[in-house]
C-alpha atoms as a PDB file:
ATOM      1  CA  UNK A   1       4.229 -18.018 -19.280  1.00  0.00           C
ATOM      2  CA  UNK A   2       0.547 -17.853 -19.038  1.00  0.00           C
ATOM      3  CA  UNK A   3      -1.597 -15.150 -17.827  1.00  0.00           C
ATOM      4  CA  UNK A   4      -5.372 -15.264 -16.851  1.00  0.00           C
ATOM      5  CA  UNK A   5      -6.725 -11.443 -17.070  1.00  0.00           C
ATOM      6  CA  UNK A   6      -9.747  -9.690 -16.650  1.00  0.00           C
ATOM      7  CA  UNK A   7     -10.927  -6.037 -16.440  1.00  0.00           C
ATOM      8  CA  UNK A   8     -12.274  -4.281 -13.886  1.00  0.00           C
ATOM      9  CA  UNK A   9     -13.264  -0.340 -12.972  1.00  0.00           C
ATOM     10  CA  UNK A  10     -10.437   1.268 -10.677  1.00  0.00           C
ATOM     11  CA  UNK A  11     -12.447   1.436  -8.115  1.00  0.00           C
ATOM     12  CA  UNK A  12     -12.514  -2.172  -7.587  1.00  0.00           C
ATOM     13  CA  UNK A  13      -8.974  -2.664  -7.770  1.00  0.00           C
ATOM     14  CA  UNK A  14      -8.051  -2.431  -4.164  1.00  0.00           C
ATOM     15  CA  UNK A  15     -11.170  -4.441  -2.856  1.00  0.00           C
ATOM     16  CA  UNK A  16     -10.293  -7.034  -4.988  1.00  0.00           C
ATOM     17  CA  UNK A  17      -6.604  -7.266  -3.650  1.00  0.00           C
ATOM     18  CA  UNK A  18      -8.230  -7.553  -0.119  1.00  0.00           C
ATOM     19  CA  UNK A  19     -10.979 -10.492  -1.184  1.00  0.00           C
ATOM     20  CA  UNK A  20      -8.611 -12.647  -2.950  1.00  0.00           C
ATOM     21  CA  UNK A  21      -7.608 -15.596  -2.155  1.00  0.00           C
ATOM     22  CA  UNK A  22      -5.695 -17.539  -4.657  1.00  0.00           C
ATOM     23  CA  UNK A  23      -3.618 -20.120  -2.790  1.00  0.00           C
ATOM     24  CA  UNK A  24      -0.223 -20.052  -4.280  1.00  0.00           C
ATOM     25  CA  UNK A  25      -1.543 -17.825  -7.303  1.00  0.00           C
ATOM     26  CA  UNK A  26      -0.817 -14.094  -7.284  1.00  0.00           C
ATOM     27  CA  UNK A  27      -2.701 -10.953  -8.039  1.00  0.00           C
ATOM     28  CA  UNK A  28      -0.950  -8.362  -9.460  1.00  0.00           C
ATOM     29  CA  UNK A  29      -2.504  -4.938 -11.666  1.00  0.00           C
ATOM     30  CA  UNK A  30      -1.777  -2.871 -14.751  1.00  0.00           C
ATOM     31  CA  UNK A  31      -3.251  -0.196 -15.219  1.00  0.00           C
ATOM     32  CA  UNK A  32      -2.755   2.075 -18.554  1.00  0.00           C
ATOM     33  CA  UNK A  33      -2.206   5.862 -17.530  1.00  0.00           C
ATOM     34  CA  UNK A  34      -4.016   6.974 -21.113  1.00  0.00           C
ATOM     35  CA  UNK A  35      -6.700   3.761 -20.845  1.00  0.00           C
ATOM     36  CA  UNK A  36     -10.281   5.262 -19.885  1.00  0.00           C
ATOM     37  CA  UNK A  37     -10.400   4.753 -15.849  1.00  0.00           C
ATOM     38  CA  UNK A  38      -9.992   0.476 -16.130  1.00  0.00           C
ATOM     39  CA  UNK A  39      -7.504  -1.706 -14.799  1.00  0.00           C
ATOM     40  CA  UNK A  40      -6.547  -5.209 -15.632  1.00  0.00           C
ATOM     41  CA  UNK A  41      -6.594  -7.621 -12.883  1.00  0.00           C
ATOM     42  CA  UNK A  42      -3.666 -10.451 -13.975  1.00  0.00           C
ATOM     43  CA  UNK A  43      -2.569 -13.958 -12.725  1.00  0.00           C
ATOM     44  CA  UNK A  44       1.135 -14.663 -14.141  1.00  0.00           C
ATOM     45  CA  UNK A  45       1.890 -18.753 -13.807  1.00  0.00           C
ATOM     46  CA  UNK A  46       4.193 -20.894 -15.722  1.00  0.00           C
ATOM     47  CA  UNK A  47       1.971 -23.836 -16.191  1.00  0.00           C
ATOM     48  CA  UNK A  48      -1.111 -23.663 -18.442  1.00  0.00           C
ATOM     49  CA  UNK A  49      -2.772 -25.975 -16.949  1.00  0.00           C
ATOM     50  CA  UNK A  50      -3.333 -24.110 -13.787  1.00  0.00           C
ATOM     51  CA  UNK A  51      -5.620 -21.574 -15.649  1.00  0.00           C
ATOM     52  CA  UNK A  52      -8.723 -22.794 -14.459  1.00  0.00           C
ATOM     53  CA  UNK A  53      -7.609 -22.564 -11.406  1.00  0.00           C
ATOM     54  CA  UNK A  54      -6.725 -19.078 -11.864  1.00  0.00           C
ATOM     55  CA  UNK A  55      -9.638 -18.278 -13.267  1.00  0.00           C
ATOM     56  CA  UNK A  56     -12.181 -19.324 -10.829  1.00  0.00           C
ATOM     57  CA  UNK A  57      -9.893 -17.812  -8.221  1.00  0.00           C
ATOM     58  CA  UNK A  58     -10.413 -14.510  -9.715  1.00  0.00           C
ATOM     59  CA  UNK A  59     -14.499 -15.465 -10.273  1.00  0.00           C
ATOM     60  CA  UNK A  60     -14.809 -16.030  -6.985  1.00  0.00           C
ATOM     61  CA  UNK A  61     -13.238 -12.835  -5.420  1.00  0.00           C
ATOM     62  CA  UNK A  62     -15.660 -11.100  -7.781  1.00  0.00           C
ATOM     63  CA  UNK A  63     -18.390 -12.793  -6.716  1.00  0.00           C
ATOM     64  CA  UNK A  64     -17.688 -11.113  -2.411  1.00  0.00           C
ATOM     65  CA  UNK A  65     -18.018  -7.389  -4.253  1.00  0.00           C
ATOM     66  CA  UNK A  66     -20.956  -8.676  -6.330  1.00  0.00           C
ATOM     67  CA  UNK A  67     -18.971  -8.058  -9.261  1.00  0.00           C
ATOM     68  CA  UNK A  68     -19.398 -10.933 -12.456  1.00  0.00           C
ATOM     69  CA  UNK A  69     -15.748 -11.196 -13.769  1.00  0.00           C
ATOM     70  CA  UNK A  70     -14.636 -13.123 -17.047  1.00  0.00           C
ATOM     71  CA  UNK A  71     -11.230 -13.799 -16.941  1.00  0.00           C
ATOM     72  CA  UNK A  72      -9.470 -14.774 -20.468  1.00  0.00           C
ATOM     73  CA  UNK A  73      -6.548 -16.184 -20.690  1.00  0.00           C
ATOM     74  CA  UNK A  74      -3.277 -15.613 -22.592  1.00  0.00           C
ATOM     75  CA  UNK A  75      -0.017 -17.477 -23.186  1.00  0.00           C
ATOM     76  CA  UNK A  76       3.327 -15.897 -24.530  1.00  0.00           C
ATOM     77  CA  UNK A  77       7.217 -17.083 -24.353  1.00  0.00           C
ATOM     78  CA  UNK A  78       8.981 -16.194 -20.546  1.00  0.00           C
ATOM     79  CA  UNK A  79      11.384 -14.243 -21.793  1.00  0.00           C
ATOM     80  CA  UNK A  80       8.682 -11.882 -23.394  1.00  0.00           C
ATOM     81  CA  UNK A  81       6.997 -11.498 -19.665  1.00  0.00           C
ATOM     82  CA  UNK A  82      10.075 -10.375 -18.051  1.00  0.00           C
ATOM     83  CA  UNK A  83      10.505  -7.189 -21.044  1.00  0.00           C
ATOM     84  CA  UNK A  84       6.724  -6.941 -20.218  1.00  0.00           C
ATOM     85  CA  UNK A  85       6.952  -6.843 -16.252  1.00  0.00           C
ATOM     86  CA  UNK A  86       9.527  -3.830 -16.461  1.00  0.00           C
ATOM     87  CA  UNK A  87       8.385  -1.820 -19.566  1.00  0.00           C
ATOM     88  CA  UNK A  88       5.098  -1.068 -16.981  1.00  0.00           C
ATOM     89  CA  UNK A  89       7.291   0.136 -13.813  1.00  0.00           C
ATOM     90  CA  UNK A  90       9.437   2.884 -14.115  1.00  0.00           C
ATOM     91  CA  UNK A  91      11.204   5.171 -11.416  1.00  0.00           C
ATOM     92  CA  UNK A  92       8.856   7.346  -9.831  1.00  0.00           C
ATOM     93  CA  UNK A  93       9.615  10.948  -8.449  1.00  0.00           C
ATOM     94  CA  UNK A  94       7.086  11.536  -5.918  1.00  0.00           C
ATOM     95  CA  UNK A  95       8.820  14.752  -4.910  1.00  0.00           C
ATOM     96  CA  UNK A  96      12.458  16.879  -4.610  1.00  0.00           C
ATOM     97  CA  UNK A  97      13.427  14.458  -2.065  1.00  0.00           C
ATOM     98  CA  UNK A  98      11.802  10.618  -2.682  1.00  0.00           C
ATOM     99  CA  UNK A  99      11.850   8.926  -5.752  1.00  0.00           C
ATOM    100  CA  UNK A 100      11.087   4.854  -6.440  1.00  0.00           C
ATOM    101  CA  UNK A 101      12.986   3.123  -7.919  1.00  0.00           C
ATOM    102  CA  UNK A 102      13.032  -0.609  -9.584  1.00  0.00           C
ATOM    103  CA  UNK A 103      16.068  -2.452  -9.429  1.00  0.00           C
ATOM    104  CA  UNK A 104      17.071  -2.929 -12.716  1.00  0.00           C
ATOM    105  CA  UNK A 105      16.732   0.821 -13.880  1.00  0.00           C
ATOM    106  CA  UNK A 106      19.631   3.074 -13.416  1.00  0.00           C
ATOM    107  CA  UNK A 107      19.170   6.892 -11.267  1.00  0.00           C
ATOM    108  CA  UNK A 108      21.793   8.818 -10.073  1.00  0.00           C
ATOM    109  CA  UNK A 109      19.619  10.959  -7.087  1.00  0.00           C
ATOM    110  CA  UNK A 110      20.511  14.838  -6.655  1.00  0.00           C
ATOM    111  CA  UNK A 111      21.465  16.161  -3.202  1.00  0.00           C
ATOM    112  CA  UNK A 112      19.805  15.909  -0.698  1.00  0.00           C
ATOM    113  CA  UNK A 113      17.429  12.951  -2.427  1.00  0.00           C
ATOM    114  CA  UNK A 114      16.177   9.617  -1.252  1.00  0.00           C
ATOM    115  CA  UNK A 115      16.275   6.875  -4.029  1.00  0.00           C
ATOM    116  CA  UNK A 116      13.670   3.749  -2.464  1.00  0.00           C
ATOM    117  CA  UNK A 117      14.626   0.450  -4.453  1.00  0.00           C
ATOM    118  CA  UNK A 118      11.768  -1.663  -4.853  1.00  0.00           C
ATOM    119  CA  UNK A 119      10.495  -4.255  -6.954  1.00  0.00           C
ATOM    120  CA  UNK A 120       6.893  -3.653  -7.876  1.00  0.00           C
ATOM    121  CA  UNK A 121       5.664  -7.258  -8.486  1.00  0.00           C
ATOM    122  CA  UNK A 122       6.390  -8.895  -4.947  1.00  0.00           C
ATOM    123  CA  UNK A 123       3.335  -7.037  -3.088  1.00  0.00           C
ATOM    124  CA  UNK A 124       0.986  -4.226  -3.312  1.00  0.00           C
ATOM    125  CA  UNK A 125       2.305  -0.668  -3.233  1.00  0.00           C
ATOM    126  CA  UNK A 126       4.589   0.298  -5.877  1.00  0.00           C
ATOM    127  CA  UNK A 127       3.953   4.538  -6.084  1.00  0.00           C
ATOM    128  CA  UNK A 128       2.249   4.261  -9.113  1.00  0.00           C
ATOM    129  CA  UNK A 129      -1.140   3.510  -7.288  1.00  0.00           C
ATOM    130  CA  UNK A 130      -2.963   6.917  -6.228  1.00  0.00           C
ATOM    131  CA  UNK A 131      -3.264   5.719  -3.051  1.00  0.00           C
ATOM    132  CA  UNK A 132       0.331   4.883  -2.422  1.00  0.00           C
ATOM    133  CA  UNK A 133       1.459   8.196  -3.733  1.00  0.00           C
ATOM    134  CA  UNK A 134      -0.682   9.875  -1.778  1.00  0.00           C
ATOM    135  CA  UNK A 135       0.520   9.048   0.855  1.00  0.00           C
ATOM    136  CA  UNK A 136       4.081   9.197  -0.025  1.00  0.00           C
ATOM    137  CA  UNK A 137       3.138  12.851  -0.540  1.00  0.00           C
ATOM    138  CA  UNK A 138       2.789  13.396   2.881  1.00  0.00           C
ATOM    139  CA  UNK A 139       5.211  11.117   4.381  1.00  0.00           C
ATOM    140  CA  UNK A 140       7.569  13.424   2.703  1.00  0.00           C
ATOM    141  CA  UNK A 141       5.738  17.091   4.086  1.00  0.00           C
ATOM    142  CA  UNK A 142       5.533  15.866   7.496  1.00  0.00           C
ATOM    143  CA  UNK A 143       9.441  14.786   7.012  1.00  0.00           C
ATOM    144  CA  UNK A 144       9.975  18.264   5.900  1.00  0.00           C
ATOM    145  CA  UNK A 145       8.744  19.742   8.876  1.00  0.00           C
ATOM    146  CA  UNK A 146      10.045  17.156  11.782  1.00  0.00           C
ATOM    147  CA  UNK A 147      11.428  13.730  11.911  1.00  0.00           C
ATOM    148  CA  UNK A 148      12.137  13.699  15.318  1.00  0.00           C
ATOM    149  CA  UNK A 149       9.441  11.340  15.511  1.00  0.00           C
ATOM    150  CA  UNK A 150       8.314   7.833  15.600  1.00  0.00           C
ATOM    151  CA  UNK A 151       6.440   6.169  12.268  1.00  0.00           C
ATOM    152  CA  UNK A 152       3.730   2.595  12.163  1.00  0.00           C
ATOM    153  CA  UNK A 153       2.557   1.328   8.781  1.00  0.00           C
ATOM    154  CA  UNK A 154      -0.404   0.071   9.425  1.00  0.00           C
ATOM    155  CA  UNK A 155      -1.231  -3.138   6.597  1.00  0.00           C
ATOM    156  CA  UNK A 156       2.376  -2.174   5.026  1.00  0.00           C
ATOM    157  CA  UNK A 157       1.882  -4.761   1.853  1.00  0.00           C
ATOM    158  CA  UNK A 158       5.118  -4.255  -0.090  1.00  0.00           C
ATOM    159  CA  UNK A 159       7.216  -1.839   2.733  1.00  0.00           C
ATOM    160  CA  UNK A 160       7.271   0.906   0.360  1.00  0.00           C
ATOM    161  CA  UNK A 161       5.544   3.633   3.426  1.00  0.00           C
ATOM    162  CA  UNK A 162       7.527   2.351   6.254  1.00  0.00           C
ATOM    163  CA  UNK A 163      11.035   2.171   4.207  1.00  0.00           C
ATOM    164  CA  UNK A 164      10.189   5.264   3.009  1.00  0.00           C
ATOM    165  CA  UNK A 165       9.637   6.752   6.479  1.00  0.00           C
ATOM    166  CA  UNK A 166      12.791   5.078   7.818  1.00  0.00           C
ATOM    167  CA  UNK A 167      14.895   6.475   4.372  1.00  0.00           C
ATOM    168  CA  UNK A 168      13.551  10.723   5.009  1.00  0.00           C
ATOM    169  CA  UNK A 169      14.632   9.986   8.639  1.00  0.00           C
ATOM    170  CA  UNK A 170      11.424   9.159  10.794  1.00  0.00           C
ATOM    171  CA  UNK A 171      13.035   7.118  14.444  1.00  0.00           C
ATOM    172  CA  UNK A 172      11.193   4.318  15.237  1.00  0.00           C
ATOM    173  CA  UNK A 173       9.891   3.008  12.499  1.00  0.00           C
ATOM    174  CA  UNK A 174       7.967  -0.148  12.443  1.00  0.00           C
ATOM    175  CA  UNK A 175       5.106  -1.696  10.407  1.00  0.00           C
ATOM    176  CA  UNK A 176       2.834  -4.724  10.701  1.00  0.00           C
ATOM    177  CA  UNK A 177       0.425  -6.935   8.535  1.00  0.00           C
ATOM    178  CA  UNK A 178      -1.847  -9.461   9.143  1.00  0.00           C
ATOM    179  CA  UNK A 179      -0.245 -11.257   5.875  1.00  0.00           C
ATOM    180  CA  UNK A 180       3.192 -13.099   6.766  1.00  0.00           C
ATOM    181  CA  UNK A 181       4.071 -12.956   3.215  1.00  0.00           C
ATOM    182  CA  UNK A 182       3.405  -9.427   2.949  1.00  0.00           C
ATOM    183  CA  UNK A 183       6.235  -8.986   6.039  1.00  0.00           C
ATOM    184  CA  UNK A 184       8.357 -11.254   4.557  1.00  0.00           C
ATOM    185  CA  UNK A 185       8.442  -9.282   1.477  1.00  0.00           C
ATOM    186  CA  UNK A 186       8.573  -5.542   3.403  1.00  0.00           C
ATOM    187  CA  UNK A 187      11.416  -6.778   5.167  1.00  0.00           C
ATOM    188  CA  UNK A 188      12.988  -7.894   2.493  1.00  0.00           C
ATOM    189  CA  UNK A 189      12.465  -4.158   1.199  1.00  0.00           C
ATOM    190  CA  UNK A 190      14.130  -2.477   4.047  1.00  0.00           C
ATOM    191  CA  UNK A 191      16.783  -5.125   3.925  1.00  0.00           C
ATOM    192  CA  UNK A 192      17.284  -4.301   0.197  1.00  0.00           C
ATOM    193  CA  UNK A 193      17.588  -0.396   0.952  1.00  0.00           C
ATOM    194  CA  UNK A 194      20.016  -0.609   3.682  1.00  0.00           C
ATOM    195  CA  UNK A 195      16.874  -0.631   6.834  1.00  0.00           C
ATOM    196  CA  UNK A 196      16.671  -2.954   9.487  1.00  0.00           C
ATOM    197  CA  UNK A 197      13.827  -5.589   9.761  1.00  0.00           C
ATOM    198  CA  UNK A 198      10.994  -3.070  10.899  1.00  0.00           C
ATOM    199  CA  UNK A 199       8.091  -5.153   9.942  1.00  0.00           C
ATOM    200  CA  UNK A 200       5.984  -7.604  11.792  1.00  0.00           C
ATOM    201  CA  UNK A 201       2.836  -9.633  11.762  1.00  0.00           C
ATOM    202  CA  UNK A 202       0.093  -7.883  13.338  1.00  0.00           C
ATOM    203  CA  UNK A 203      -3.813  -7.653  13.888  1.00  0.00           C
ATOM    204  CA  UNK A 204      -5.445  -4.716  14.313  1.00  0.00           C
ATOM    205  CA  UNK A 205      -8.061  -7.265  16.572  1.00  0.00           C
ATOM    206  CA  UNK A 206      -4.782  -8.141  18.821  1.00  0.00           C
ATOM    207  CA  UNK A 207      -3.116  -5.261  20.354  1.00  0.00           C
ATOM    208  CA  UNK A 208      -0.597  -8.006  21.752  1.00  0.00           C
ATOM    209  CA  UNK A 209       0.549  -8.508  18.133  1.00  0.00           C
ATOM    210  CA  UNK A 210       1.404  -5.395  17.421  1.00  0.00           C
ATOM    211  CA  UNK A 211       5.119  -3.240  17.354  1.00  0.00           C
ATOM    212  CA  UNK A 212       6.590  -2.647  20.806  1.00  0.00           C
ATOM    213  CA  UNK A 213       4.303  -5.025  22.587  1.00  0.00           C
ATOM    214  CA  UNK A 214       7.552  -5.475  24.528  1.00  0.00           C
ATOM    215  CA  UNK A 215       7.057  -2.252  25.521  1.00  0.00           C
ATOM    216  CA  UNK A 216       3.971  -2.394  26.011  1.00  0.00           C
ATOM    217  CA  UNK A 217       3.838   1.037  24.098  1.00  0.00           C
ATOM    218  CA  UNK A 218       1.822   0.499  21.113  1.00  0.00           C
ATOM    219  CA  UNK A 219       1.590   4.159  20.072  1.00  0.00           C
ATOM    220  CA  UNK A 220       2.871   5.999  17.414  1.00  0.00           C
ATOM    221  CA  UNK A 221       3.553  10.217  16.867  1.00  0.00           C
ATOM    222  CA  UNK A 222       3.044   9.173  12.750  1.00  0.00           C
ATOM    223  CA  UNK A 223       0.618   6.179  12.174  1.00  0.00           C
ATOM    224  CA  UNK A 224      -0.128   5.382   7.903  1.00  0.00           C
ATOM    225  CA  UNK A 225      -2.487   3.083   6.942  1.00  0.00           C
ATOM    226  CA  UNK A 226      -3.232   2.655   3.133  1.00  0.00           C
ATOM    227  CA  UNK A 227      -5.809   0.014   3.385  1.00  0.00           C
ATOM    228  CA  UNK A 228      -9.927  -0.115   2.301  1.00  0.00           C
ATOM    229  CA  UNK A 229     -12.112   2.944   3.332  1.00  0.00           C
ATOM    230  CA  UNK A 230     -14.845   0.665   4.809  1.00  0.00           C
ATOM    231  CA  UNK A 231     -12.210  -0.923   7.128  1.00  0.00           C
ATOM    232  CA  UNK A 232     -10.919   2.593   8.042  1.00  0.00           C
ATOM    233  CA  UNK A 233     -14.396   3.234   9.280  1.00  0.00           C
ATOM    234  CA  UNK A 234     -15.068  -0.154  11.002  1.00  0.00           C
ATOM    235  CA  UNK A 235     -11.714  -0.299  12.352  1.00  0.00           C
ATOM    236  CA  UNK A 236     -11.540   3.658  13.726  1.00  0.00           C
ATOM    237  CA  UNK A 237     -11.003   2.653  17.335  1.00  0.00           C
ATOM    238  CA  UNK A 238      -8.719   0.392  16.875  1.00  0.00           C
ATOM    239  CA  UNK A 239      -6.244   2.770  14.245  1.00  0.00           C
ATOM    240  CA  UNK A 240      -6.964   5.368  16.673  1.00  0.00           C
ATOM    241  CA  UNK A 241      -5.344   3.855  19.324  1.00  0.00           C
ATOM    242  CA  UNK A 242      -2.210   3.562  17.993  1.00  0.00           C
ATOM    243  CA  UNK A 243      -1.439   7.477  17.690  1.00  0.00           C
ATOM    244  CA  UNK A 244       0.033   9.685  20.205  1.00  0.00           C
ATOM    245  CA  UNK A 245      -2.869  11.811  21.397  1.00  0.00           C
ATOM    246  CA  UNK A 246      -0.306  14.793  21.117  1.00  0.00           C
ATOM    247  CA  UNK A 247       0.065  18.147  19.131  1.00  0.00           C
ATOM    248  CA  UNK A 248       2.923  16.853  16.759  1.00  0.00           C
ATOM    249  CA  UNK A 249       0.713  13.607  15.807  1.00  0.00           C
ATOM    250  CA  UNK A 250      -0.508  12.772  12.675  1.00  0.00           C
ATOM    251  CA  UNK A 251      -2.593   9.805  10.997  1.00  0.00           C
ATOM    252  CA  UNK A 252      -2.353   9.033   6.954  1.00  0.00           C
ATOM    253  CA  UNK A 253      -5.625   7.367   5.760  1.00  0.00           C
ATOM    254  CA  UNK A 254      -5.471   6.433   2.305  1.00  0.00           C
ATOM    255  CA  UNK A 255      -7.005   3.540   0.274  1.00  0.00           C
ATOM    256  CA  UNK A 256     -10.499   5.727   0.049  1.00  0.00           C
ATOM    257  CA  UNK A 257     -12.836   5.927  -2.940  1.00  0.00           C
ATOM    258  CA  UNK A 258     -14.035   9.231  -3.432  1.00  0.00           C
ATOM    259  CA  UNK A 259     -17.152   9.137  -2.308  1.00  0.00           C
ATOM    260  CA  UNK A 260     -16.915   7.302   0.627  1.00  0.00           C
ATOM    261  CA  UNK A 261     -13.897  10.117   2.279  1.00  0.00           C
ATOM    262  CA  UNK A 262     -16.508  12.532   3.739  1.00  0.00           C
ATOM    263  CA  UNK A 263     -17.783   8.747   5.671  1.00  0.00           C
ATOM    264  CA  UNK A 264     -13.400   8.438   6.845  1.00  0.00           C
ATOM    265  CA  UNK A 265     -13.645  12.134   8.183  1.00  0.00           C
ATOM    266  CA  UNK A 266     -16.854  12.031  10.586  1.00  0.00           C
ATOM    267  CA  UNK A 267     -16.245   8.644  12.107  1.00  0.00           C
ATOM    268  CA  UNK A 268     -12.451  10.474  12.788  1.00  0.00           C
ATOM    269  CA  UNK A 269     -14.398  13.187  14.086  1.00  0.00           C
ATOM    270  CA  UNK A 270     -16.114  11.424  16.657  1.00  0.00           C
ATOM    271  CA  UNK A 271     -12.792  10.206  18.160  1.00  0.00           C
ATOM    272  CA  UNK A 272     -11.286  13.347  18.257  1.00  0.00           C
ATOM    273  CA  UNK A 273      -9.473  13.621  15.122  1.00  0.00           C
ATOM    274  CA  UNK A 274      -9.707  16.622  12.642  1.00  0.00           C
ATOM    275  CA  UNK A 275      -8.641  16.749   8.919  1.00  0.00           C
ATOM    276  CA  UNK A 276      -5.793  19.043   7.964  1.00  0.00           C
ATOM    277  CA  UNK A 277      -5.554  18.571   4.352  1.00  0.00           C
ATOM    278  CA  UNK A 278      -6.631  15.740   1.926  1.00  0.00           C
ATOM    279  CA  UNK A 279      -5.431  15.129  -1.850  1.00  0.00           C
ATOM    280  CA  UNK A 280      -7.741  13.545  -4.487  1.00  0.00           C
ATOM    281  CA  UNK A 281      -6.259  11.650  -7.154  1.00  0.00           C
ATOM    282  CA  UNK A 282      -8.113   9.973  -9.423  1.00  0.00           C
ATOM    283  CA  UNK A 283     -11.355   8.955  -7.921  1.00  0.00           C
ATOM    284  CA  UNK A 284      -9.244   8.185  -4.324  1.00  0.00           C
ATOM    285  CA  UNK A 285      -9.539  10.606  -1.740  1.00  0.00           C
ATOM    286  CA  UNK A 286      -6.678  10.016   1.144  1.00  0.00           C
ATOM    287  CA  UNK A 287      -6.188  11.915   4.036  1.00  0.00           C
ATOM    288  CA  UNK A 288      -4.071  13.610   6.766  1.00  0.00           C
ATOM    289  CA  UNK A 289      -5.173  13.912  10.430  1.00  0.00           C
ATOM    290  CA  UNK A 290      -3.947  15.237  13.620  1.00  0.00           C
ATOM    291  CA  UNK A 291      -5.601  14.746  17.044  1.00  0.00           C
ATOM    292  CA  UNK A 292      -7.346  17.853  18.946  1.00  0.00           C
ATOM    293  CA  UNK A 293      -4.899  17.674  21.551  1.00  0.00           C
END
């Protein structure tokens, strides 16, 4: 197995998920809990001679955030990269009731507790990320307080918000993302964990494409979207319009850097949506809204 690597500040780690564009190659991210704020940005392919490939792929994603990468590039036996893959991903208890779990640990869940089986490599969103667990956080308050109501994952990546939703007993759930491999994947998720296919392909730019176009109800009582602050802000109306303007509503915005969250909350503002509480980890800043209704 060979591996082309770089690293990069944390900041940049979800921008470069969104710029790259590798073909058939993959971008996946470690990031050492005790390291000093970096992540490594990693390519995993089984022939060598793909490297420069890989490599330029990952030069040229840098080069959109103005950032000058150099990737090196390692090569070790397979069956060291599969101990590797799982020593990083562990099960995660996010709270009392929600934990995440890969597939090939072992957890025997306490009453009353949702285990989520997912297998961090196949898309982003795993519960390690800040941003993910975030917003795990408050999938599971808001599930605390009423479920009698219907869930969208807006960009859902790996599935882990909208199986999540479906698992603490949210009706309705559905998801979309503009990525077809990213659905195939989610559903794939919910499939493994016992949920129906919830997920879709969907443009924010294309209300057609979205859930319940059938129904021609595209609105939702809980809306999540865990995607880039500066497409939060450019993409306001359109997220916006997928919430129930109602007193039990909420919208999850996550995928913020820190100092771009007070930015989120006044262009929220102007369309008539107020903060209720926020939760910084790290340097990411996500959010929870409800509408003045």
């Amino acid at each position: 197995m060979t591996v082309v690597i770089c690293t990069v500040a944390d900041r940049f780690v979800n921008p470069l998920f969104e710029v790259f564009d590798g073909g058939d190659f993959i971008l996946s991210s470690y990031r050492d809990v005790e390291a000093d704020g970096n992540t490594e940005m990693r390519i995993y392919f089984p022939d060598p001679s793909d490297a420069p490939a890989a490599k330029e792929a990952l030069i040229n994603a840098g080069r959109i955030l103005d950032l000058e990468l150099d990737p090196r590039e390692e090569t070790f036996p397979d069956e060291d990269w599969t101990l590797a893959y799982r020593r990083h991903f562990k099960t995660e208890v996010i709270s009392p009731r929600l934990v995440i779990r890969p597939p090939w640990e072992e957890y025997t869940p306490v009453e009353g507790q949702k285990v989520l089986t997912l297998d961090p490599g196949m898309a982003f969103g795993t519960g390690q990320h800040a941003t993910t667990r975030a917003c795990l956080e408050f999938i599971d308050d808001l599930a605390k307080e009423n479920t009698d109501r219907t869930f969208l994952d807006i960009g859902c990546g790996s599935g882990i918000l909208g199986v999540a939703a479906a698992l603490e007993g949210f009706k309705g759930v559905a998801g979309f993302d503009i990525d077809p491999e990213a659905v195939k994947v989610a559903n794939e998720t919910a499939l493994q964990n016992g949920v129906e296919e919830i997920f879709t392909r969907g443009d924010l730019c294309n209300i057609s494409t979205l859930p319940d176009v059938k129904s021609h109800d595209h609105r939702h009582d809980v809306v999540a979207a865990n995607v880039l602050g500066p497409v939060l802000i450019n993409f306001a109306d359109e997220i916006v319009r997928t919430v129930h303007f109602s007193s039990e509503s909420r919208l999850i915005l996550s995928g913020i850097l820190d100092e771009l969250f007070p930015e989120v909350v006044e262009a929220y503002a102007k369309r008539n949506f107020r903060l209720v509480e926020s939760k910084t980890i790290g340097e990411w800043t996500s959010g929870l809204f409800a509408p003045d209704a």
